[in-house]
Structures are given as structure tokens and as C-alpha cells.
Protein backbone atom coordinates (compact mmCIF):
# COMPACT_ATOMS: atom_id res chain seq x y z
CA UNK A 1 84.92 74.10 86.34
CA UNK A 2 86.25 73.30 89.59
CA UNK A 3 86.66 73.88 92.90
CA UNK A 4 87.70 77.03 94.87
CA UNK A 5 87.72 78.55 97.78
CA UNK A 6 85.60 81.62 97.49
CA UNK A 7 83.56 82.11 94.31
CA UNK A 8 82.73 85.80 93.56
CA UNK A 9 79.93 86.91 91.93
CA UNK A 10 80.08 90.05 90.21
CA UNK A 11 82.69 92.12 89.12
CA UNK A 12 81.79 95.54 89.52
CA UNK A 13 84.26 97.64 92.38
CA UNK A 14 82.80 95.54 94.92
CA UNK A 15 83.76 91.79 93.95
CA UNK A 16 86.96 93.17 92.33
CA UNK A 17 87.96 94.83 95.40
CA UNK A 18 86.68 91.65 97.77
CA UNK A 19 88.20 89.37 95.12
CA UNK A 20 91.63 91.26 95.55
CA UNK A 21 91.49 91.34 99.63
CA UNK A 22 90.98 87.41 99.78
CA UNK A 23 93.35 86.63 96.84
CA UNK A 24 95.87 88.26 99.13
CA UNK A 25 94.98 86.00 102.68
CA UNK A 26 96.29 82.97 99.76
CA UNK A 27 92.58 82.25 99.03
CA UNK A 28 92.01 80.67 95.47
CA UNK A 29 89.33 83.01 94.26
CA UNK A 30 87.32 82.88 91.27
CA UNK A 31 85.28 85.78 90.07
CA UNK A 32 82.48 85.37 88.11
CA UNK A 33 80.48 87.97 85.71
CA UNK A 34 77.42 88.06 83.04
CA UNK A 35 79.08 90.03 80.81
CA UNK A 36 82.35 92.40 80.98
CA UNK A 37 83.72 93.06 84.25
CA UNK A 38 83.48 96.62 85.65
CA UNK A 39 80.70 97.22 82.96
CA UNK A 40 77.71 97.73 84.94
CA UNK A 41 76.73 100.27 87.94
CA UNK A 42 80.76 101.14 88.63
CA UNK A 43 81.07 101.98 85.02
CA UNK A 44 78.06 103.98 85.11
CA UNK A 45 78.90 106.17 88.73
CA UNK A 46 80.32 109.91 88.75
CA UNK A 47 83.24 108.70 91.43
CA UNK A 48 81.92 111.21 94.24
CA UNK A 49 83.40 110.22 97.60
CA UNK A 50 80.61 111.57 100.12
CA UNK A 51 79.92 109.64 103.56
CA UNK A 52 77.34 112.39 103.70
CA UNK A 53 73.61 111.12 103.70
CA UNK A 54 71.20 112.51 100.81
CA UNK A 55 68.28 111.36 102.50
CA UNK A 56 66.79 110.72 106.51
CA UNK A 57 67.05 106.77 105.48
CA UNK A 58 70.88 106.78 105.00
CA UNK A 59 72.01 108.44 108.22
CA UNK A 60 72.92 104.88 108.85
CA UNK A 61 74.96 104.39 106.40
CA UNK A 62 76.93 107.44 107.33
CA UNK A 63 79.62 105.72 109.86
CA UNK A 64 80.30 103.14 107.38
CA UNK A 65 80.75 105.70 104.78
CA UNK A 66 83.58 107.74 106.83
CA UNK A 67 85.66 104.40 107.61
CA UNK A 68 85.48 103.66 104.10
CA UNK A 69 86.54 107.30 102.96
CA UNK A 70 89.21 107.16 105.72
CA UNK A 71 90.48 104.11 103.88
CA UNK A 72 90.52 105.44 100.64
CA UNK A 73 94.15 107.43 100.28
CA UNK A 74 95.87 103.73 101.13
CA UNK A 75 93.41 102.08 99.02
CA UNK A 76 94.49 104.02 95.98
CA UNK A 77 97.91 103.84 96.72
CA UNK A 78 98.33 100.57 96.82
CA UNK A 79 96.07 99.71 93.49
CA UNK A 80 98.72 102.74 91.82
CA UNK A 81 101.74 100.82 93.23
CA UNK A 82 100.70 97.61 92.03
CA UNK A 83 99.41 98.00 88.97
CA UNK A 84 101.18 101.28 87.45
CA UNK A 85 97.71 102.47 86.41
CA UNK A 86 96.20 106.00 87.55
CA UNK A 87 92.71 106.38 89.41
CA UNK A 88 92.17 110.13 89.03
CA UNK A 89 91.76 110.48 93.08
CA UNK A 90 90.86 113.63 93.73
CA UNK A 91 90.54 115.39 97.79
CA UNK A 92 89.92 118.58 96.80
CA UNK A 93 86.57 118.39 98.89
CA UNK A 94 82.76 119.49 97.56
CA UNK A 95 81.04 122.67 97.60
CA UNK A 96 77.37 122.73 98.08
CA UNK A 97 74.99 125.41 96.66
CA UNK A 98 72.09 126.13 97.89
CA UNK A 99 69.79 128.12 95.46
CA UNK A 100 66.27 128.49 97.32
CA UNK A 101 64.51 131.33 99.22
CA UNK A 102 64.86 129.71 102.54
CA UNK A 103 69.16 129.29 101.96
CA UNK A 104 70.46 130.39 104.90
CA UNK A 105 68.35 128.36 106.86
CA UNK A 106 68.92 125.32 104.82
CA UNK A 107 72.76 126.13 105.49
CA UNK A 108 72.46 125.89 109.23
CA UNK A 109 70.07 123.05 108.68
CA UNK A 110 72.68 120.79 106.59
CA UNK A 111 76.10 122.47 109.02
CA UNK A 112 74.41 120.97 112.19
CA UNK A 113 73.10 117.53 110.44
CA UNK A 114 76.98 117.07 109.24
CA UNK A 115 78.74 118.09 112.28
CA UNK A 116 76.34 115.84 114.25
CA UNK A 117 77.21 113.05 112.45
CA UNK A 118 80.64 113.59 112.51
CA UNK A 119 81.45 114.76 108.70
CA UNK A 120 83.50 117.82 108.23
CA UNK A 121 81.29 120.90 106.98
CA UNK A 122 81.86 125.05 106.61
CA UNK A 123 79.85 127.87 106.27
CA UNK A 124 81.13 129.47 103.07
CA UNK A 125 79.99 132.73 101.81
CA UNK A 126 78.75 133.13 98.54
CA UNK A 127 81.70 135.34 97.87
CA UNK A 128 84.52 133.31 99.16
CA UNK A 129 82.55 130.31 96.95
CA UNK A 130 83.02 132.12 94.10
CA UNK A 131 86.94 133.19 95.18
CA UNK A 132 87.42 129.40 95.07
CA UNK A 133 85.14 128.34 92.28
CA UNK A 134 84.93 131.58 90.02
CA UNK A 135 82.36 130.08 87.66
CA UNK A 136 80.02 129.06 90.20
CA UNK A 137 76.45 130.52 89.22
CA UNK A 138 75.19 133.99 90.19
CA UNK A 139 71.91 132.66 91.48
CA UNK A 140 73.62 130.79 94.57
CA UNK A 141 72.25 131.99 97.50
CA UNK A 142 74.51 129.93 100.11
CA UNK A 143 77.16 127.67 100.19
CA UNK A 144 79.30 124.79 102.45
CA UNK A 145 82.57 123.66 102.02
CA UNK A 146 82.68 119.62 102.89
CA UNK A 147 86.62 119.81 102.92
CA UNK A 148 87.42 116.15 103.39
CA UNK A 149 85.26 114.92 100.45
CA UNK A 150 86.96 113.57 97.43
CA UNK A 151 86.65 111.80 94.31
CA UNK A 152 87.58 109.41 91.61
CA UNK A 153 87.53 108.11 88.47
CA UNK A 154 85.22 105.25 88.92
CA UNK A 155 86.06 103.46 85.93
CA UNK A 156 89.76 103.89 86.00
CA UNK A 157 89.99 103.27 89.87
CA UNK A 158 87.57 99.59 88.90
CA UNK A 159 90.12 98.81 86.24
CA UNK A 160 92.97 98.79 88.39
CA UNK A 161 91.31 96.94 91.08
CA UNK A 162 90.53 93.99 88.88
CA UNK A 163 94.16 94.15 87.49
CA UNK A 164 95.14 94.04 91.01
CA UNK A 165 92.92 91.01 91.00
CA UNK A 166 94.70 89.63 88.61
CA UNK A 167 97.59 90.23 89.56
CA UNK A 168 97.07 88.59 93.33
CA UNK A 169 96.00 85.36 91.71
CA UNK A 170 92.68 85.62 91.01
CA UNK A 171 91.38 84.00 88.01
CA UNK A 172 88.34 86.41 86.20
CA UNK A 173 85.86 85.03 84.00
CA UNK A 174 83.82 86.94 82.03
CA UNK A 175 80.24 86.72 80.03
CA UNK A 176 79.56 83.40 82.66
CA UNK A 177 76.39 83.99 84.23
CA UNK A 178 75.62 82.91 88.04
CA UNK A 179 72.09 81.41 87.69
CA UNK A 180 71.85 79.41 90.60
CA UNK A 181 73.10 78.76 94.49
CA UNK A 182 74.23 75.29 95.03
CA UNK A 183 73.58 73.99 98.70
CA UNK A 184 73.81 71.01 100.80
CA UNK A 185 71.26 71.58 103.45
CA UNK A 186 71.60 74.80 104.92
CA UNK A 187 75.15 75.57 103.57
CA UNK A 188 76.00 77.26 100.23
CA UNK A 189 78.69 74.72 98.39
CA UNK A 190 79.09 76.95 94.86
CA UNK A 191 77.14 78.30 92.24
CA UNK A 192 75.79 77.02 88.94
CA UNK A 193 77.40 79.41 86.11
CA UNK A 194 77.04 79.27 82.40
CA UNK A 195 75.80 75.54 82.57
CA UNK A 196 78.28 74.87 84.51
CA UNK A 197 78.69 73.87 88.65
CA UNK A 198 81.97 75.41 90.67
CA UNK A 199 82.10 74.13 94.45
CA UNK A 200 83.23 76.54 96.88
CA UNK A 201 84.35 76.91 100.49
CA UNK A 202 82.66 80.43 100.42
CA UNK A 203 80.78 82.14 98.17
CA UNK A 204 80.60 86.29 97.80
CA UNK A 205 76.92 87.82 96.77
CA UNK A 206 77.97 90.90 94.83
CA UNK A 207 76.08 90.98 91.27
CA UNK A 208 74.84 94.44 92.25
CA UNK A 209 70.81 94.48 91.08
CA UNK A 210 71.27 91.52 89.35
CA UNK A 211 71.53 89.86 92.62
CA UNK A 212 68.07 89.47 93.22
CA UNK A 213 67.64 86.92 89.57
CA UNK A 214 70.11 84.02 90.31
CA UNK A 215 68.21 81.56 91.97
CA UNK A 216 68.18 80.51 95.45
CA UNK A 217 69.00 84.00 96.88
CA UNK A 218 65.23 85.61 96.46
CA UNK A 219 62.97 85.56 97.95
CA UNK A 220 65.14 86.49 101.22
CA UNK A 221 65.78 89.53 100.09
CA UNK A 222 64.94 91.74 97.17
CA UNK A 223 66.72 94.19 94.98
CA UNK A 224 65.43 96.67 92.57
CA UNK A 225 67.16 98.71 89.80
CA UNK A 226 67.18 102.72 90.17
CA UNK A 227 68.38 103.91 86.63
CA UNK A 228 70.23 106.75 86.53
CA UNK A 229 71.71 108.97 83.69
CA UNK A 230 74.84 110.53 83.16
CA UNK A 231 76.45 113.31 81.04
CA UNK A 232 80.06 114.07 79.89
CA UNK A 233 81.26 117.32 78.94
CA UNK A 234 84.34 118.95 77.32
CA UNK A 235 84.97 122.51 78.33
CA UNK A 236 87.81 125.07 78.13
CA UNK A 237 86.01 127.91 79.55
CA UNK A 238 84.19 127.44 83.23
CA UNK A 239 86.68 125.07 84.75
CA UNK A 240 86.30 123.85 88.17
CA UNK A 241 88.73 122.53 91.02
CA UNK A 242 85.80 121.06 93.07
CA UNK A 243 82.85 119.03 92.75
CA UNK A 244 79.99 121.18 92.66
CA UNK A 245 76.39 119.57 94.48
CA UNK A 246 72.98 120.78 94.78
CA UNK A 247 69.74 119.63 95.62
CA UNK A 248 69.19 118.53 91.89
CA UNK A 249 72.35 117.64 90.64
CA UNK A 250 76.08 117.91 90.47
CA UNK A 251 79.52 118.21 88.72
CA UNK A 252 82.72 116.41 88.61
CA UNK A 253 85.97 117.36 87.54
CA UNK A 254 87.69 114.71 85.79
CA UNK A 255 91.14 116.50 85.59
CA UNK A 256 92.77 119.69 85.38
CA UNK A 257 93.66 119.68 81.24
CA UNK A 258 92.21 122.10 79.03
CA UNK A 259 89.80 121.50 77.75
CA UNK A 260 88.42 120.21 81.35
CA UNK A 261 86.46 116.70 81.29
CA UNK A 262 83.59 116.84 83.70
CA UNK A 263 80.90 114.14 84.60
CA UNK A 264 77.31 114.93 85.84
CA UNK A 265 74.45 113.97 87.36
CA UNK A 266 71.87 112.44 87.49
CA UNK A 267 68.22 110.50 87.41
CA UNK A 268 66.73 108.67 89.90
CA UNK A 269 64.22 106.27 87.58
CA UNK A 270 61.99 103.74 88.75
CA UNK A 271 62.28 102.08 84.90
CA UNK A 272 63.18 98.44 85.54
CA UNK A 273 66.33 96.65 84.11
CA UNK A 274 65.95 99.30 81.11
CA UNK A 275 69.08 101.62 80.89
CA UNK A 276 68.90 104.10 77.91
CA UNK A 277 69.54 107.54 78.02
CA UNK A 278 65.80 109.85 77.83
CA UNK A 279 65.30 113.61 76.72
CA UNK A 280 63.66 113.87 80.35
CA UNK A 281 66.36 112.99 81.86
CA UNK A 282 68.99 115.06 79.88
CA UNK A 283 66.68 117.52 80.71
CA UNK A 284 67.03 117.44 84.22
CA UNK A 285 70.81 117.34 84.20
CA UNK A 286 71.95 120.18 81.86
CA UNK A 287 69.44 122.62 83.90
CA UNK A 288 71.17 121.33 86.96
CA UNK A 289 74.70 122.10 85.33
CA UNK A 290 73.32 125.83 84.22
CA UNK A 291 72.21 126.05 87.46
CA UNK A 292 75.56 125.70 88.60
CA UNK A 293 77.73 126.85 86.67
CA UNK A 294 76.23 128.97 83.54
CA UNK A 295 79.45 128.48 81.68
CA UNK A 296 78.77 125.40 80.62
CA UNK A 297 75.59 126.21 78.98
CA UNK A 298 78.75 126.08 75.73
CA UNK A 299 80.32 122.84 76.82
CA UNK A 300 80.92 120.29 74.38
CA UNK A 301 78.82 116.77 75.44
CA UNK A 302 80.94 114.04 74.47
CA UNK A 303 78.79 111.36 76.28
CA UNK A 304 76.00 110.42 77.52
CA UNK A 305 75.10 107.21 79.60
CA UNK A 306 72.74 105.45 82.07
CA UNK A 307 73.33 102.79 84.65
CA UNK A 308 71.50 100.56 87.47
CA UNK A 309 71.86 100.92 91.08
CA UNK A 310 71.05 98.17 93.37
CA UNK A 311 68.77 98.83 95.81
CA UNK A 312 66.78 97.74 98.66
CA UNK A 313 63.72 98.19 100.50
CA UNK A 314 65.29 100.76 103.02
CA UNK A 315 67.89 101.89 100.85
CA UNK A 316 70.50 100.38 102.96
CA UNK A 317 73.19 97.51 101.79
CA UNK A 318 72.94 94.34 101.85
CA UNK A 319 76.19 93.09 103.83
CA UNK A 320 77.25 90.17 106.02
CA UNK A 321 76.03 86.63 106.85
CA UNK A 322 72.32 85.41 105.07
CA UNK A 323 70.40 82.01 106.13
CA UNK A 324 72.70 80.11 104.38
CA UNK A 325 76.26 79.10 105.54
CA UNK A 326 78.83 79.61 103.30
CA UNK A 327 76.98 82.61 101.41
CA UNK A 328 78.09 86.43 102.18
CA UNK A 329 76.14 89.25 100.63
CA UNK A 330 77.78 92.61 99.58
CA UNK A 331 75.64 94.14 97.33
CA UNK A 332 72.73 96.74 97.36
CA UNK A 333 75.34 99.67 97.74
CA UNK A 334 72.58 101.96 96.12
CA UNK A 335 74.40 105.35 95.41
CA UNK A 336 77.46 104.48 97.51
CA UNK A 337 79.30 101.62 96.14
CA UNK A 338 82.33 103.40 94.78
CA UNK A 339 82.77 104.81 98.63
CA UNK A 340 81.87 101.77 100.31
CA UNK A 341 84.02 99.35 98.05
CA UNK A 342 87.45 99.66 100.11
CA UNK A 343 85.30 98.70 103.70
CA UNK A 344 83.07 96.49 102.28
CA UNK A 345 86.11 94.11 100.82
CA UNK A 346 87.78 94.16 104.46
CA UNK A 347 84.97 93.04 106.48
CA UNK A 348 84.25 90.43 103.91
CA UNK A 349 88.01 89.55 104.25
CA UNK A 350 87.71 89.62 108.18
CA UNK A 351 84.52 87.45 108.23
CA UNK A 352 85.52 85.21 105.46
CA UNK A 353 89.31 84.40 106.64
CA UNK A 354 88.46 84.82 110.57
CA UNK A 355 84.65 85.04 111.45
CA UNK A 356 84.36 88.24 113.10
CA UNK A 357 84.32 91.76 111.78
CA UNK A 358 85.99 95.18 113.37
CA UNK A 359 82.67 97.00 112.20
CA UNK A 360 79.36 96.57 113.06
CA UNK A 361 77.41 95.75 110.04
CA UNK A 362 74.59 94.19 111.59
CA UNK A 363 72.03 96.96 110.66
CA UNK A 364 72.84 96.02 106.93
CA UNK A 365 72.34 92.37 107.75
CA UNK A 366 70.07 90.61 104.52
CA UNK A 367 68.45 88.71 107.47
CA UNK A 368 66.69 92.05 108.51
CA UNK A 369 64.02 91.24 105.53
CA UNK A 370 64.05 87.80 105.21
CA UNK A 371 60.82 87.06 107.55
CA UNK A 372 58.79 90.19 106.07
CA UNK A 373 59.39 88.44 102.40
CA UNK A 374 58.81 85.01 103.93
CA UNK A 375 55.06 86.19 105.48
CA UNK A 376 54.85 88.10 102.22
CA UNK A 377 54.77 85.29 100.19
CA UNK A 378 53.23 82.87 102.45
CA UNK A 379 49.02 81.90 101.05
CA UNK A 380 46.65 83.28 103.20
């Protein structure tokens, strides 16, 4: 098939949007996917843009998150400007509900964690939540404004980044599957895809939990899919400006038509390479969305959908430099790779076109597991 200089592998928002940044240094890039581009885990996300952490584990992540975010309102201006196409960015920011007993204190709890780390966060009354979102829930017991939150339409916003692609040069091939690394030694030449070998100067790890299968990248480091299901609903009564969080779910506006389309969410599942949509699981969600906002207890569903997020050990992506020369990993973005696409792409671009990086992303390094798998494995 040829030779290139960077081979990407997967094309999800993360090896569209790296594919696009090195397609514009004059690279020749080639990206590579199993199936459809843009079909897997960014098809499947709401589009929330929150740096904020939603567990101890990611208050790493959370610097990384607000360069990305800060990134975002060029990011989507450019992708408009180039490709004509609309991304549904939203920066109307979040509101989050709290519902328990112990509310208040939760609020000052989840104010101090944000301000501490540097994230925008208010102390909102339950009545001026309500003045803002007037079909918020009667059971909220507190509330916080996170005003410089936004979102988008995942699936629109991956579209126009692989048109951008595209459009920068880069050739896309579909249903041709990455099974295997080449290498010379301890460099990273290509990739063996659909029977076929394509040399490389560079090649990008971005297959999201499908990583982990092609051969020659396990067992450094490990990946594991966390389903999680997703409803869409149609409704011309509650309608919403914001997106609407709590501790067991959330909703997304989509637009401001009538009737409104909303998105929500979601499952964490433990079920394996498996996506289907469960009663359980549906379950969860609508009382979530009641929770919320009551109104929609009479909201049409017009879909219903699961996907796979990557994930690691710690929870934590897997980004930067592996053992292997030649071979860049940016995958394992968990619940945050519609956020983390735009800042992921440009320190791929920095490392890949000039061997340094204006981030530190060594605490996401793949090399961080690689001896605990090797000992792991090892007989004895």
C-alpha cells in the first residue's frame, strides 16, 4: 500500500483531529480504520465539554482538560470555516444538581474542589436554578453554575474534522483493520492492515479500546472497554438552555428548535467488547432524566445507543512516546476524548514534527505500566 509518513490508526475525533494537524505541517498521512470512521466511542459520546474531574483518579487529568477546553472556540472555528459544516458548539455552561440530604455540604465540597483546581464554579440557589432552567426538578436541593463549560455535537463536530482531513490531504481508508506493528529493532516502521504492510516514518496509536488487540502494542499496556448507554429524546415541553449533571446522570441540549433534541446519560458497564442497549441500563437513565427534569417523563425517545470507552488501569490516557521509536500513543481518553481531542492532536503535532511538547504529558506516559505488565507476565 505504500509508504507514508505518519500512519494513523483510528479514526474516531482523536486520529481525525491528529490526522488533520500533521496533514497541515505537509506530512503525507494515512489514516487507517476497522470499519467506518467516526463510528465508534465519538459516535457514541453526549459532546459534554467538562475539564472537571468525576472521580479522585482524574484530578490529573484536569490541567490537560482546561488547555484543551481553552482551545476549543478556535478549534471549531476553523473546522466551520473549512469545511462549511456546523458542530452544534454550545458555551452556555452546566448546572449541577445536587439532590441528597447532605446538599449544601456537598455544594461547598464540589465549589472548593473546582476553584482549587482552577475550573470556574458558583453557588447557585435553587431558585435562581430554576430562574435559569425553569424545568429543573422540584426535588433539587442545591445547585452550581460551571459557567465556562460547553458542549458539542460529537458526531457532527467528528464529521467535520475528518472532512477537514480530507480536505488537508489526508487520504482515509476505511473497513482496513491494523492487526499488527511492523518494527526493525526497536523502531516502529508501519503497520500490517487488511493483509496488507504500509511503511511509515511515524506511526499514531489511536484505535481507542481496540488499541489493546493489534499486535505488538500489548502487553505494554492494556486497555479495557467501559460500555456505556445513551438515550435521545424529542420534547416540546421542558426545554433546556444548559446541560443539566448530577451524580447519576445528565442532559444535553442538542439545539434550541421545538421540539428540543436532547442526549443523555449514561452506564458505566464492565461488559466486554459487547455494546447493546439493556432494560437496566435504560433504567438507570430515564430515572436520572425524571430526576432532573420531570417534564420529560412525556418526551418522545427517538434513540437509543451504546458505545465503548477506552480505558486504562488508572483511568488516565495513554499519550506520548512508548518503547518503541517511531510509535506515539493517543488513546485511552476514557470519558474525555471529545474534550481532549483539540490538545491531544497538537502535542502529537509538536512531538511528531519537532520532538518536544509545550505540555507536560509525562504522567500519561504508556511507559508508566509497561514494567508492572512485563513482571506480570513474567513465569514465576
Amino acid at each position: 500500500m505504500g509508504s507514508y509518513d505518519a500512519v494513523i490508526v483510528g479514526g474516531g475525533i482523536i486520529g481525525g483531529t491528529v490526522a488533520f494537524r500533521l496533514a497541515q505541517e505537509k506530512l503525507r498521512v494515512v489514516l487507517l480504520d476497522g470499519q467506518t470512521p467516526g463510528r465508534e466511542a465519538s459516535w457514541a459520546a453526549a459532546g459534554m465539554l467538562s475539564p472537571a474531574p468525576d472521580s479522585p483518579e482524574a484530578i490529573p487529568l484536569v490541567p490537560f482538560g482546561r488547555a484543551s477546553l481553552a482551545l476549543y472556540p478556535e478549534f471549531i472555528a476553523e473546522l466551520e470555516e473549512i469545511t462549511g459544516r456546523q458542530t452544534g458548539y454550545r458555551r452556555e455552561g452546566t448546572i449541577e444538581v445536587l439532590f441528597s440530604s447532605g446538599a449544601e455540604r456537598e455544594l461547598s465540597t464540589l465549589i472548593a474542589l473546582h476553584r482549587g483546581l482552577g475550573l470556574a464554579a458558583e453557588p447557585l440557589p435553587v431558585d435562581e436554578a430554576r430562574r435559569m432552567e425553569p424545568a429543573l426538578g422540584r426535588e433539587a436541593r442545591a445547585a452550581a453554575l460551571l459557567p465556562e463549560e460547553a458542549s458539542v455535537d460529537n458526531r457532527a463536530l467528528t464529521g467535520a474534522v475528518l472532512a477537514a482531513a480530507a480536505a488537508a490531504g489526508v487520504e482515509l481508508l476505511a473497513n482496513t483493520k491494523v492487526t499488527r506493528l511492523l518494527r526493525d529493532g526497536s523502531r516502529c516502521t508501519g503497520v500490517v492492515a487488511a493483509g496488507q504492510t504500509i511503511a511509515a516514518g511515524h506511526v499514531v496509536l489511536a484505535a481507542g479500546a481496540f488499541s489493546g488487540g493489534i499486535e505488538g502494542v500489548a502487553p505494554a499496556v492494556t486497555l479495557r472497554p467501559v460500555r456505556g448507554q445513551m438515550v435521545a429524546l424529542s420534547n416540546s415541553a421542558a426545554r433546556l438552555r444548559r446541560v443539566l449533571r448530577c451524580d447519576r446522570g445528565y442532559i444535553v441540549p442538542r439545539d434550541d428548535a421545538t421540539p428540543q433534541f436532547l442526549v443523555a446519560g449514561s452506564t458505566l458497564e464492565n461488559a466486554g467488547f459487547e455494546k447493546r442497549v439493556t432494560p437496566r441500563g435504560l433504567e438507570k437513565i430515564f430515572s436520572a432524566v425524571q430526576e432532573l427534569v420531570p417534564g420529560l417523563a412525556s418526551a418522545e425517545v427517538v434513540d437509543t445507543w451504546s458505545g465503548l470507552r477506552p480505558d486504562t488501569a488508572d483511568h488516565l490516557p495513554l499519550l506520548g512516546p512508548g518503547e518503541l521509536d517511531g510509535l506515539t500513543f493517543a488513546t485511552g481518553h476514557y470519558r474525555s476524548g471529545i474534550l481532549l481531542a483539540p490538545m491531544t492532536a497538537k502535542l502529537v503535532r509538536e512531538w511528531v514534527t519537532e520532538r518536544r511538547v509545550s505540555l507536560d504529558w509525562e504522567p500519561f506516559s504508556p511507559l508508566r505500566f509497561a514494567a508492572v505488565n512485563r513482571q506480570e507476565l513474567s513465569p514465576g
